[in-house]
Every structure is written in C-alpha cells, then in structure tokens.
Protein backbone atom coordinates (compact mmCIF):
# COMPACT_ATOMS: atom_id res chain seq x y z
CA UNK A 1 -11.64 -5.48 -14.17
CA UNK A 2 -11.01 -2.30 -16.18
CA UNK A 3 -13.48 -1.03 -18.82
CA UNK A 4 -11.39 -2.81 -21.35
CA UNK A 5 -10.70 -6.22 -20.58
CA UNK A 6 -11.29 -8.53 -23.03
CA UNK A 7 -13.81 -11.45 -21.72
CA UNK A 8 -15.02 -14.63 -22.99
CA UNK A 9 -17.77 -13.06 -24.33
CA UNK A 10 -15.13 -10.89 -26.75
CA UNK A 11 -13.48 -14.17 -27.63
CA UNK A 12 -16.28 -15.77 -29.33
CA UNK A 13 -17.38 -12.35 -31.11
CA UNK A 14 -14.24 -12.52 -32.12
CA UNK A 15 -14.42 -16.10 -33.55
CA UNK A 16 -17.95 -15.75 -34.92
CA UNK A 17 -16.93 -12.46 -36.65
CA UNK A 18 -13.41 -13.69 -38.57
CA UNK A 19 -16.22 -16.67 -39.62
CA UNK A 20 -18.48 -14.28 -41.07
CA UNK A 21 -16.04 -11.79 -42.56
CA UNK A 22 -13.00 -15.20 -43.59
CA UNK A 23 -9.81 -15.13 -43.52
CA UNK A 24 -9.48 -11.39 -45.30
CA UNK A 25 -9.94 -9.61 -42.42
CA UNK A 26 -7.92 -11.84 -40.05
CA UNK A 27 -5.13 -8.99 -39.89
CA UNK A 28 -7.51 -6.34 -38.80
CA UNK A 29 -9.54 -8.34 -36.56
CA UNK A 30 -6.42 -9.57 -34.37
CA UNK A 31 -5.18 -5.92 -34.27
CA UNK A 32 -7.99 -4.57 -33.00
CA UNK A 33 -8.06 -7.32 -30.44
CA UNK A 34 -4.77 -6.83 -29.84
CA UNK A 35 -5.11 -3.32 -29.15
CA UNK A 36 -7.84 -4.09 -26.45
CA UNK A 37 -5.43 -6.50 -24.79
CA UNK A 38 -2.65 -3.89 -24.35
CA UNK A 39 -5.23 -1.21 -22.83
CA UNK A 40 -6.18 -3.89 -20.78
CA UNK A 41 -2.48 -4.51 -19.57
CA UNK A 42 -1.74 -1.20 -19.45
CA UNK A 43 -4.77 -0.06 -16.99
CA UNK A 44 -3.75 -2.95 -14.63
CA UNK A 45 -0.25 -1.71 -14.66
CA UNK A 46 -0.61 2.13 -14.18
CA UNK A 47 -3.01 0.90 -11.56
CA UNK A 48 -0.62 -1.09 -9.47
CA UNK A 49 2.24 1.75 -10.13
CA UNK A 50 -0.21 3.90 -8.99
CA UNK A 51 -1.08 1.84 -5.23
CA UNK A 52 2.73 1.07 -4.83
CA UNK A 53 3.82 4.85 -5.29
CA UNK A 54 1.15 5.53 -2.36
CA UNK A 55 2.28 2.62 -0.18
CA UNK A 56 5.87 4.04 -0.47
CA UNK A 57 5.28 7.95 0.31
CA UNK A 58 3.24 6.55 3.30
CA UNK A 59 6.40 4.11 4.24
CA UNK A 60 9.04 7.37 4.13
CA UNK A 61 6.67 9.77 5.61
CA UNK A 62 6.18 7.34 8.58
CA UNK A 63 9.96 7.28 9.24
CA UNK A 64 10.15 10.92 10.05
CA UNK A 65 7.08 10.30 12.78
CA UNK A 66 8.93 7.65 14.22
CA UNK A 67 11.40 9.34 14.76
CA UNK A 68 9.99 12.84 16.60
CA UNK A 69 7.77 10.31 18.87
CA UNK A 70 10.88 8.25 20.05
CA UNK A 71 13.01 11.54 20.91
CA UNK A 72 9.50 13.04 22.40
CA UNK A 73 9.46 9.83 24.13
CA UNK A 74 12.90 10.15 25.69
CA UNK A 75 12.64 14.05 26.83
CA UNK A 76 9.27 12.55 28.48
CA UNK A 77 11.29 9.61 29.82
CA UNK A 78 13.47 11.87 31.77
CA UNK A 79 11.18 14.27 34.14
CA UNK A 80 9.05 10.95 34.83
CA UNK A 81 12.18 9.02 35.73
CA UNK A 82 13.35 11.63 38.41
CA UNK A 83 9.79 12.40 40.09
CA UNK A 84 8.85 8.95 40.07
CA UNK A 85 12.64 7.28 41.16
CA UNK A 86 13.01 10.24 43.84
CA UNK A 87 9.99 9.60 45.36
CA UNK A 88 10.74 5.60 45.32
CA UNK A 89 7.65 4.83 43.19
CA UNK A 90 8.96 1.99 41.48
CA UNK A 91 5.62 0.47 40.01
CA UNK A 92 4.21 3.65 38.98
CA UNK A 93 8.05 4.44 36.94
CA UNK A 94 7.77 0.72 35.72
CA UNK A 95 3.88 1.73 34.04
CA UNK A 96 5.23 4.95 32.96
CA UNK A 97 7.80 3.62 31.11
CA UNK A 98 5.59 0.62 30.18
CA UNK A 99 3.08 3.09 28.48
CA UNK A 100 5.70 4.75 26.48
CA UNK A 101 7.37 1.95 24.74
CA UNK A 102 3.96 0.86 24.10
CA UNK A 103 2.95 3.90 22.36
CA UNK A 104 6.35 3.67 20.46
CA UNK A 105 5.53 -0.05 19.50
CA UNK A 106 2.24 0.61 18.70
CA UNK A 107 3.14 3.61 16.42
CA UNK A 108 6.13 1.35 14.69
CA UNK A 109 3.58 -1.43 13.74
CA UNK A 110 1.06 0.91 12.36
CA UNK A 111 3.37 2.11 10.18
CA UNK A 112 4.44 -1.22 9.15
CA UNK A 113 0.97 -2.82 8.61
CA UNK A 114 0.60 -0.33 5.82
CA UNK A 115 3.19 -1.76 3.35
C-alpha cells in the first residue's frame, strides 16, 4: 500500500473527529478525505501504468531478438546440414538440428513468460 491509503484506522479518526467538531465541518472533513482517496487511486494507477509500459518495451524489444536468432539459426542450419548429411551422420544432423530449435524454443518462451 502507498503512503496514502486510507485504512481503517483513518475511518474511525474520521468518525470520532466529525463527532467532536458536528456536523459544521462535515464539508471539510469529507474533502480532505476525499483528497486522500484520490492520491491513493492515483499512486496505484501510475504504478500499474508504470509495470505495463515496462512489460510492453520488453515484449517489442524481444521480437527483434527473435528474429536475428532464427535467421542466425538458419545460416547455422546450412554448413551443419552439408558436413553432417555428406558424411552420412544422420544422428549427429538429427542433435544438431535438435539443439537449434531448442535454443529457438527456449528463447521464444522466455520472451513470452515475461508478459
């Protein structure tokens, strides 16, 4: 909670002061309570504006990576695919290629678990 939310606490001061001062000061007392309540509101919101703005420059700067890793991935892809297929090593191309989607994967859901 921010330094000006209102508790239970400010409630009953509240109360216990419009009984002391009456009904003459009923205007100025809900103002000023009033006033708390839209600080209050107003730190939670710039807060959450704040955290979303964040979570979305990380979401478009991520799309950029994703994209140099996958065209990395592919120009990577290609001498490993002729050394390995020339040479007839299927199970080492099949790992190869394994490990790169992987990495891909793994990069793509990193991304994601931020939002």
């Amino acid at each position: 909670m921010g330094e000006h939310d209102p508790t239970r606490d400010d409630v009953e001061a509240l109360l216990e002061t419009r009984r002391e001062l009456g009904p003459s000061y009923d205007a100025a007392l809900v103002d000023s309570f009033a006033e708390r309540l839209e600080r209050a509101v107003a730190e939670r919101v710039d807060t959450r504006v704040a955290a979303r703005s964040e979570r979305d420059r990380q979401v478009a700067a991520a799309g950029p990576r994703q994209l140099a890793l996958a065209i990395l991935s592919l120009i990577a892809c290609i001498p490993i695919s002729i050394v390995l297929g020339l040479n007839d090593a299927l199970v080492p191309l099949v790992v190869a290629l394994a490990a790169i989607v992987s990495i891909n994967v793994a990069h793509a859901l990193q991304a994601r678990s931020r939002d």
